[in-house]
Protein backbone atom coordinates (compact mmCIF):
# COMPACT_ATOMS: atom_id res chain seq x y z
CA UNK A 1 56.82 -68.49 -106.20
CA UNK A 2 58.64 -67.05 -103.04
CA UNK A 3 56.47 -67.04 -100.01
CA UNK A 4 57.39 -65.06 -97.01
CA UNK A 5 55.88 -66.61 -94.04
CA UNK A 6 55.41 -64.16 -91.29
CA UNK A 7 55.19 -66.18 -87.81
CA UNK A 8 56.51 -69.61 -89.82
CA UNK A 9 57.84 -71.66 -86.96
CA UNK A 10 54.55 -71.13 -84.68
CA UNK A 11 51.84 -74.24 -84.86
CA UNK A 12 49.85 -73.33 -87.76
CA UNK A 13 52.25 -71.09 -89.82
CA UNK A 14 54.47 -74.33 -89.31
CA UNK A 15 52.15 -76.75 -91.04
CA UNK A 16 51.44 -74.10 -93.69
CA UNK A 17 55.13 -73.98 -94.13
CA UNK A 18 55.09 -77.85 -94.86
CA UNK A 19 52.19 -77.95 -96.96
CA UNK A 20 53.87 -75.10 -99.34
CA UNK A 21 57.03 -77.12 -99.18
CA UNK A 22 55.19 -79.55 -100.48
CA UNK A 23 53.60 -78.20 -103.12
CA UNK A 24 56.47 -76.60 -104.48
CA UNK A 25 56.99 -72.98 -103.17
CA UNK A 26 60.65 -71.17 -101.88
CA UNK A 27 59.86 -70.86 -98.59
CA UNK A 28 61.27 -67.91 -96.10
CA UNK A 29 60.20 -68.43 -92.74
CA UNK A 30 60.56 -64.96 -90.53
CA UNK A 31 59.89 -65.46 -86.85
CA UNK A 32 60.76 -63.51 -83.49
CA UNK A 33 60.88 -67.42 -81.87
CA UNK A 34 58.92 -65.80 -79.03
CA UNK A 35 56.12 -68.63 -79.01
CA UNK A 36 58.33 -71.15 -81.12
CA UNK A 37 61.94 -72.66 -81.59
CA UNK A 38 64.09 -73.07 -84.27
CA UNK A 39 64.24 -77.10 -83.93
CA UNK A 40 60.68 -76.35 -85.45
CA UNK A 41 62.65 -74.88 -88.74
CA UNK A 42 64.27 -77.82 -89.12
CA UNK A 43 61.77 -80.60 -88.76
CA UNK A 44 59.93 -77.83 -91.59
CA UNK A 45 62.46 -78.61 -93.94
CA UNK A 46 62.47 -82.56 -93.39
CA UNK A 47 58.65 -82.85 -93.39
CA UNK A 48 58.25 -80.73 -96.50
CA UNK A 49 60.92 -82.24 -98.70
CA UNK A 50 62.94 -78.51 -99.09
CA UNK A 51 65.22 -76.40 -97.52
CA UNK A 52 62.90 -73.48 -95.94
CA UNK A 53 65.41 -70.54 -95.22
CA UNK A 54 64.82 -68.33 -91.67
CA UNK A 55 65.20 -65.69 -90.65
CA UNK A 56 64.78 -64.22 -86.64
CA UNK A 57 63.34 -61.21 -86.62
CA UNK A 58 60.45 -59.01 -84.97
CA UNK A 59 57.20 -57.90 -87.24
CA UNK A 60 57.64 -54.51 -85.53
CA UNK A 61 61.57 -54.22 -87.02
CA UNK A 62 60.97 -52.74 -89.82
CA UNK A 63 64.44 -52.88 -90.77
CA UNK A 64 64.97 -56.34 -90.69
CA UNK A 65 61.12 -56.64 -92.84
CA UNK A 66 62.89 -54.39 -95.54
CA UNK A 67 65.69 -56.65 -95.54
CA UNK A 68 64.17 -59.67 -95.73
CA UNK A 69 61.75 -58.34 -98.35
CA UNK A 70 64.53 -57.43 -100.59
CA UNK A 71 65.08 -60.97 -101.99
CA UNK A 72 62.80 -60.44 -103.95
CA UNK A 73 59.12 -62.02 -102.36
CA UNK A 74 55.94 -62.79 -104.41
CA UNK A 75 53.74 -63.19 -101.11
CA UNK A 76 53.35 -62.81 -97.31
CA UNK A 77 51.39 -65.04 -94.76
CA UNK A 78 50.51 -63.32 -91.96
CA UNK A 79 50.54 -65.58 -88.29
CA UNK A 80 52.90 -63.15 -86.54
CA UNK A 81 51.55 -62.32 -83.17
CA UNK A 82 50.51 -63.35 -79.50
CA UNK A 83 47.38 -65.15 -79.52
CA UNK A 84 46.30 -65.83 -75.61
CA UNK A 85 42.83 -64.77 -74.55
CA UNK A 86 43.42 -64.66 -70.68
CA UNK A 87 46.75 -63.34 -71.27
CA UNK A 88 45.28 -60.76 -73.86
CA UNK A 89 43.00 -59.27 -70.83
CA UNK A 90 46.17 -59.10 -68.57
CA UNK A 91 48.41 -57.01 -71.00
CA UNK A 92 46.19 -55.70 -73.88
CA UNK A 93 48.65 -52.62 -73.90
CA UNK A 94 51.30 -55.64 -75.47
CA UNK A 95 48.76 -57.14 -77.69
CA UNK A 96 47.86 -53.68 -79.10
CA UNK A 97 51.73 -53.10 -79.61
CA UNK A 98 52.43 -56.57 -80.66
CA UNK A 99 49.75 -57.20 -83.14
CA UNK A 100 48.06 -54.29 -84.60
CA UNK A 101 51.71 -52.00 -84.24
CA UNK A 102 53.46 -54.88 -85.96
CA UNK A 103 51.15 -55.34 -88.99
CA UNK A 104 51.13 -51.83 -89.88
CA UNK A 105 54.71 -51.82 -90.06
CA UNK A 106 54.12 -54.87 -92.01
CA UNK A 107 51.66 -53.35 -94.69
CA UNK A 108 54.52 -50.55 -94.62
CA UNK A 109 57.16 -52.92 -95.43
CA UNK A 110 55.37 -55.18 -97.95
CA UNK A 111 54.27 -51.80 -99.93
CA UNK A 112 57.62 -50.09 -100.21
CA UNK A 113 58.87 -53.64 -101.57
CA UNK A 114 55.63 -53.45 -104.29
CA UNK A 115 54.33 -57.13 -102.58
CA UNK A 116 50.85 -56.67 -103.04
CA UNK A 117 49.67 -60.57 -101.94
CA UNK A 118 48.81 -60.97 -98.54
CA UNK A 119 46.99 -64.14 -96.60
CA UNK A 120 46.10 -63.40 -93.04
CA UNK A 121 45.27 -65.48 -90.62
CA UNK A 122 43.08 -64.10 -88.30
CA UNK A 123 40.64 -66.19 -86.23
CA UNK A 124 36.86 -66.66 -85.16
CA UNK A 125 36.90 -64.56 -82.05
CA UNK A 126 36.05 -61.18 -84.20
CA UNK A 127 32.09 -62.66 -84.12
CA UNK A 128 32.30 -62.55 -80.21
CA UNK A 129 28.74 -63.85 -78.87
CA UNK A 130 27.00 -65.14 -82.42
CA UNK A 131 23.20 -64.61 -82.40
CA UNK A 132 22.76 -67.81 -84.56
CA UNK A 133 24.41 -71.12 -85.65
CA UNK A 134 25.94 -71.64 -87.87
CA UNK A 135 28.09 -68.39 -88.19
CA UNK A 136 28.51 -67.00 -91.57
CA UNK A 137 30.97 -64.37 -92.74
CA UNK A 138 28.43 -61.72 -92.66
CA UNK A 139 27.33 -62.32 -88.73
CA UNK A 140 28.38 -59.14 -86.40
CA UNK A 141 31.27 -58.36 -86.03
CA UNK A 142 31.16 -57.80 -81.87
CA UNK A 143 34.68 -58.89 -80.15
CA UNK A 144 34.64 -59.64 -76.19
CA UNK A 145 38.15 -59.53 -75.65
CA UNK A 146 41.32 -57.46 -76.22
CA UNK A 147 42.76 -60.26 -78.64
CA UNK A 148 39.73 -60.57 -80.37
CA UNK A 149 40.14 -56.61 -80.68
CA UNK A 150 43.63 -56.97 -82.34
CA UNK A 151 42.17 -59.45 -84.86
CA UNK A 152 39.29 -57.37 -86.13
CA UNK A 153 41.74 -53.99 -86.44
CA UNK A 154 43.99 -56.02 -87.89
CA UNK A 155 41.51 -57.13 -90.58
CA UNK A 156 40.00 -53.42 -90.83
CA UNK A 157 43.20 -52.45 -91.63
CA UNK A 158 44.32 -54.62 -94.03
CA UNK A 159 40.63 -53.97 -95.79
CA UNK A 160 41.92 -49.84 -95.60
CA UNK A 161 44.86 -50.94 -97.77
CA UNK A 162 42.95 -52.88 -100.18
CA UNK A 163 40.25 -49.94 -101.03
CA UNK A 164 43.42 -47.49 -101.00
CA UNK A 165 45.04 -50.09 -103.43
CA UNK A 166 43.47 -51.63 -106.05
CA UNK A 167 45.61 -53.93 -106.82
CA UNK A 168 46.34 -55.46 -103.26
CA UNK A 169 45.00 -58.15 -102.90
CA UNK A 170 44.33 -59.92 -99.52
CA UNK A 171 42.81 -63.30 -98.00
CA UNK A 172 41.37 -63.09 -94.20
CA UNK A 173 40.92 -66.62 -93.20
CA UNK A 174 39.12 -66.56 -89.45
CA UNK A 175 39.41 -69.85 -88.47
CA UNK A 176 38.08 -71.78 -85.72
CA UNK A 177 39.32 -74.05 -82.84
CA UNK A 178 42.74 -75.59 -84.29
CA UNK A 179 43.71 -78.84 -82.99
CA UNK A 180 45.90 -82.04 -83.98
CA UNK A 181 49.19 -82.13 -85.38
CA UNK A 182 50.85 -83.68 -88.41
CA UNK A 183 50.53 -86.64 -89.33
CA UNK A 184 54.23 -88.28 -88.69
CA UNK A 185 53.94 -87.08 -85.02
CA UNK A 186 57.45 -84.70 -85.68
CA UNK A 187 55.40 -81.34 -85.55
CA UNK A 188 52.72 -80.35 -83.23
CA UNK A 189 51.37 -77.62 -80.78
CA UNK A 190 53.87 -76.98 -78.21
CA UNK A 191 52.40 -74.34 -76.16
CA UNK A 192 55.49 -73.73 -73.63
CA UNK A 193 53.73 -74.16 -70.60
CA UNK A 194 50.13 -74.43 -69.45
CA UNK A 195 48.02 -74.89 -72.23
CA UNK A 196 45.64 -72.10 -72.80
CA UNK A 197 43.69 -74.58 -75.60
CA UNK A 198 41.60 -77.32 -74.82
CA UNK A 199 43.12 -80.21 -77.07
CA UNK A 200 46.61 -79.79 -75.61
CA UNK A 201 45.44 -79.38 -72.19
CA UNK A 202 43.50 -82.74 -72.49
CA UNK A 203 46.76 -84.33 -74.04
CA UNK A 204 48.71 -83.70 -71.22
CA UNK A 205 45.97 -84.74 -68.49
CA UNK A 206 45.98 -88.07 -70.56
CA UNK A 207 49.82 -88.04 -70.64
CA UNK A 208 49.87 -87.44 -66.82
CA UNK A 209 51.38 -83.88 -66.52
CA UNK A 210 48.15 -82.66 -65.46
CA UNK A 211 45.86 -84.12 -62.47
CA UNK A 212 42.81 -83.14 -64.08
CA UNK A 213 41.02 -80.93 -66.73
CA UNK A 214 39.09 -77.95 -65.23
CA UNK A 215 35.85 -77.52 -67.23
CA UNK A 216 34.54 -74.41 -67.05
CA UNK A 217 30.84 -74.59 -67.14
CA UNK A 218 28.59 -77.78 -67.02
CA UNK A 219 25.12 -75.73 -67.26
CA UNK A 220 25.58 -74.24 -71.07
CA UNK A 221 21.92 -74.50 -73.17
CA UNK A 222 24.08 -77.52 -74.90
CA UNK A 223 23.20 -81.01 -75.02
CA UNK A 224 25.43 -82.35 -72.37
CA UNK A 225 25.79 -78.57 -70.32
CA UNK A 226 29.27 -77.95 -71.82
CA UNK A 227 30.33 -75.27 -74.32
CA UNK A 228 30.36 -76.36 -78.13
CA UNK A 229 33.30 -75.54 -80.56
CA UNK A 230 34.00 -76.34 -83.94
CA UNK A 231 37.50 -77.77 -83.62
CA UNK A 232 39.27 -78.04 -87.29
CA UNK A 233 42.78 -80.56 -87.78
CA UNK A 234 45.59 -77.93 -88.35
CA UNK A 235 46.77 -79.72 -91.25
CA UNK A 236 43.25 -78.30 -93.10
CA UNK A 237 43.85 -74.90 -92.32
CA UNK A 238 47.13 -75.39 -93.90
CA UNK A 239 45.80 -76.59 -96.61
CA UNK A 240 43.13 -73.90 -96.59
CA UNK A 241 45.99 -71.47 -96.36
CA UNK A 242 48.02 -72.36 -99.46
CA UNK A 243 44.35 -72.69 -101.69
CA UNK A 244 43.63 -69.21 -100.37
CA UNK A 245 47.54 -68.18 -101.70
CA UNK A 246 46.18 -69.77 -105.10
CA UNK A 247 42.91 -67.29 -105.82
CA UNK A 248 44.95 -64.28 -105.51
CA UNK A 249 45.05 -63.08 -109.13
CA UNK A 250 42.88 -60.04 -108.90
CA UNK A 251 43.14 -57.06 -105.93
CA UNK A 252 40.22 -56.93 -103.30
CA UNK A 253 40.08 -57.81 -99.65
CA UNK A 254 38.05 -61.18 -98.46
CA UNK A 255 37.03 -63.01 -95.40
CA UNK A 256 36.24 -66.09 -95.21
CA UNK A 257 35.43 -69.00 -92.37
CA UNK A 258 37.55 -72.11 -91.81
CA UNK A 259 35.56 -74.70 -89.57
CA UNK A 260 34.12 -78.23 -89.93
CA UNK A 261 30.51 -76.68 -89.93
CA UNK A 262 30.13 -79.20 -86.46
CA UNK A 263 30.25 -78.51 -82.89
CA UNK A 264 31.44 -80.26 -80.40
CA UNK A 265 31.10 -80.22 -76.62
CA UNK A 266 33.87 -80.36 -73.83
CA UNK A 267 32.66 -83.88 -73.16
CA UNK A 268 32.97 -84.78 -76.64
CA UNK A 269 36.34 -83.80 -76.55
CA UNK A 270 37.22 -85.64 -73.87
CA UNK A 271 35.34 -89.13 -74.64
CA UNK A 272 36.96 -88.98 -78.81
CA UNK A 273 40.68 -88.29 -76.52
CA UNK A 274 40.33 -91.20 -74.03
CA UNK A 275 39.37 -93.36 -77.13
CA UNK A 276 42.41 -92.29 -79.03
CA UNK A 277 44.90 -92.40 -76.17
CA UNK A 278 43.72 -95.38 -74.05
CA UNK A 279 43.80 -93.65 -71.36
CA UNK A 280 41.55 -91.72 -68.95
CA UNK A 281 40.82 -87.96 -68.61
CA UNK A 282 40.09 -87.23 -65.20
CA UNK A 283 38.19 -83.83 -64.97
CA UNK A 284 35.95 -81.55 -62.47
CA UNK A 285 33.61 -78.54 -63.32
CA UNK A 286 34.33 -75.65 -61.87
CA UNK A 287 33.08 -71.78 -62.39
CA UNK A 288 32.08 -70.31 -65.93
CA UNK A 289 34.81 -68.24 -67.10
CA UNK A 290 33.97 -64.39 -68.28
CA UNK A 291 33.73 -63.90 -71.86
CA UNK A 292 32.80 -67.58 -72.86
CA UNK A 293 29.91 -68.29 -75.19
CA UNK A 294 27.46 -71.37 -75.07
CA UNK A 295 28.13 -72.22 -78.60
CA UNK A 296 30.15 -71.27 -81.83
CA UNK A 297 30.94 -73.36 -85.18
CA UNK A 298 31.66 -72.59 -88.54
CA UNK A 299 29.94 -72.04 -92.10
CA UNK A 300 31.99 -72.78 -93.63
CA UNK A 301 30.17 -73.26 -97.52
CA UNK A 302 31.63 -69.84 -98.78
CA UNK A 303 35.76 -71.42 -98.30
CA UNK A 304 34.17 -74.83 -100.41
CA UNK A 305 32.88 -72.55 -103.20
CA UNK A 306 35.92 -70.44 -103.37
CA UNK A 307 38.98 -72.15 -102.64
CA UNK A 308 37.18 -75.51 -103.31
CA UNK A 309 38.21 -76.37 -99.60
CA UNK A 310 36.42 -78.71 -97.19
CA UNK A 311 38.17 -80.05 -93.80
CA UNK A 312 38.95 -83.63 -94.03
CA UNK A 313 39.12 -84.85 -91.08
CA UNK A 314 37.49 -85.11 -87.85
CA UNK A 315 37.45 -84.95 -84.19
CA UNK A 316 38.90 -88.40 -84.03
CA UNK A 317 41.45 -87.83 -86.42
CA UNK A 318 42.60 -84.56 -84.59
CA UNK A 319 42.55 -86.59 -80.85
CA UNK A 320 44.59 -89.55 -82.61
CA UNK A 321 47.09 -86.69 -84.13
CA UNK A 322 47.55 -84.72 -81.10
CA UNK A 323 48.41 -87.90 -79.06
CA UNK A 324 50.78 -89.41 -81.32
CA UNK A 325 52.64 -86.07 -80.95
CA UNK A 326 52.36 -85.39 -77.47
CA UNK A 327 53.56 -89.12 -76.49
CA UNK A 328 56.65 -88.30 -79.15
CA UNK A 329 57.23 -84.57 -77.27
CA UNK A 330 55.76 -84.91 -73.81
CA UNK A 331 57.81 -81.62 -73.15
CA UNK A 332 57.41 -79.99 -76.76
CA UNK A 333 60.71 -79.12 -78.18
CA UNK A 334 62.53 -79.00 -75.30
């Protein structure tokens, strides 16, 4: 089966691109390189045991989509896109352009080729401030930010297609708070900069690029003060990913969670990353940020009963990843 991975050399289309490696698919990874590098392509191929072509290109080019289309593709996975909260709220006229522009002119591409299999990864942020724990798929849908925005009309819109088609057929996976890296330590987050994610930001503090870890909040309704997430290994929502690619015999349009079903504070972040690393995480509180929520994780039961998915691995697991990469990459790719 040919897979067209949209957003391919980013951190989780990169694992996914492994795991279908893997498990026999023709990869071709299409990426603007805009949050990635090519290096990642190539430690893709090693890792999965197959060539994975690539091609650079833009989601918005819908010239180069058509060409790349033309080879003949089975599927698309959709991680194109910019993905920064705080950066969303600074230039939501870019996200808007980047994310919900470029996947209509993917939907346009994918049905003038006839490629009517799509798995999109979207992202927990469309349930904005949950009224109760755990969240289910059928919470509100209530976003707080203009990322969170693109997501949900991004989903909405892939839905249209669906009930316009019925025989498109499309997977929205909203996952939760990705962390670790794989396995070998050769692929990992490399965010490019400052960290705008907690697990990388408290690999670096522990690797010394960082004083300190700014915690924002120590007064949450949470059992230490500090906001809860449900943090998930990247290497399951690969997995996740590729099961999701599997159920997609019959048209329709579903969402479905990817968590561990378990919170996690700040503080238990920090304590499971000083116990992988060996070394300390110095940190201060400092101000509540705008938009953050006490508390969000996953239920995740309706994935298990579909895809017959269930993460694997924990917030130890995902600490000890993330620091065997970032002491192999202290710099990322560069």
């Amino acid at each position: 089966m040919k897979v067209l991975v949209c957003g391919g050399a980013g951190y989780i289309g990169s694992h996914t691109c492994v795991t279908l490696l893997e498990r026999g698919y023709d990869v071709l990874i299409f990426d603007s390189l805009v949050n990635s590098s090519e290096l990642t392509v190539e430690r893709i191929s090693t890792l999965g045991g197959a060539k994975a072509r690539f091609v650079r290109g833009d989601i918005r080019d819908r010239d180069a989509l058509d060409a790349v289309m033309s080879v003949g593709i089975d599927a698309v996975f959709h991680f194109a896109g910019l993905k920064t909260v705080g950066e969303s709220y600074e230039n939501p006229l870019t996200y808007f352009e980047n994310n919900i522009a470029g996947t209509i002119t993917l939907l346009q591409a994918m049905q003038a080729a006839g490629v009517k299999k799509l798995v999109f990864s979207s992202s927990a942020t469309v349930y904005g401030d949950p009224e109760r724990m755990p969240i289910a798929e059928d919470a509100a849908l209530r976003v707080k930010n203009p990322y969170g925005r693109t997501k949900l009309v991004m989903e909405q819109l892939i839905g249209e297609l669906c009930d316009a088609d019925p025989a498109f057929s499309a997977i929205l996976l909203r996952y939760f708070n990705p962390a670790g890296a794989h396995p070998s330590g050769h692929l990992g987050e490399d965010p490019g900069g400052t960290p705008s994610n907690l697990v990388p930001y408290v690999a670096q503090v522990a690797a010394g690029l960082h004083d300190h870890l700014s915690i924002f909040g120590h007064d949450y309704p949470t059992h230490d003060g500090t906001g809860v997430r449900d943090y998930i290994h990247v290497m399951d929502l690969a997995d996740a990913h590729v099961k999701a690619l599997g159920i997609m015999d019959h048209g329709g349009c579903m969402a479905m969670n990817l968590g561990t079903g378990r919170g996690y504070s700040v503080l238990d972040v920090v304590e499971a990353f000083e116990h992988a690393s060996g070394r300390p995480v110095p940190y201060q509180f400092v101000e509540r940020r705008a938009g953050d929520v006490a508390e969000a994780w996953a239920d995740p039961s309706l994935a298990e009963r579909t895809l017959g998915w269930r993460a694997r691995f924990g917030l130890p697991r995902m600490c000890e990843d993330a620091w065997r990469w970032q002491s192999a990459h202290p710099y990322g790719y560069r």
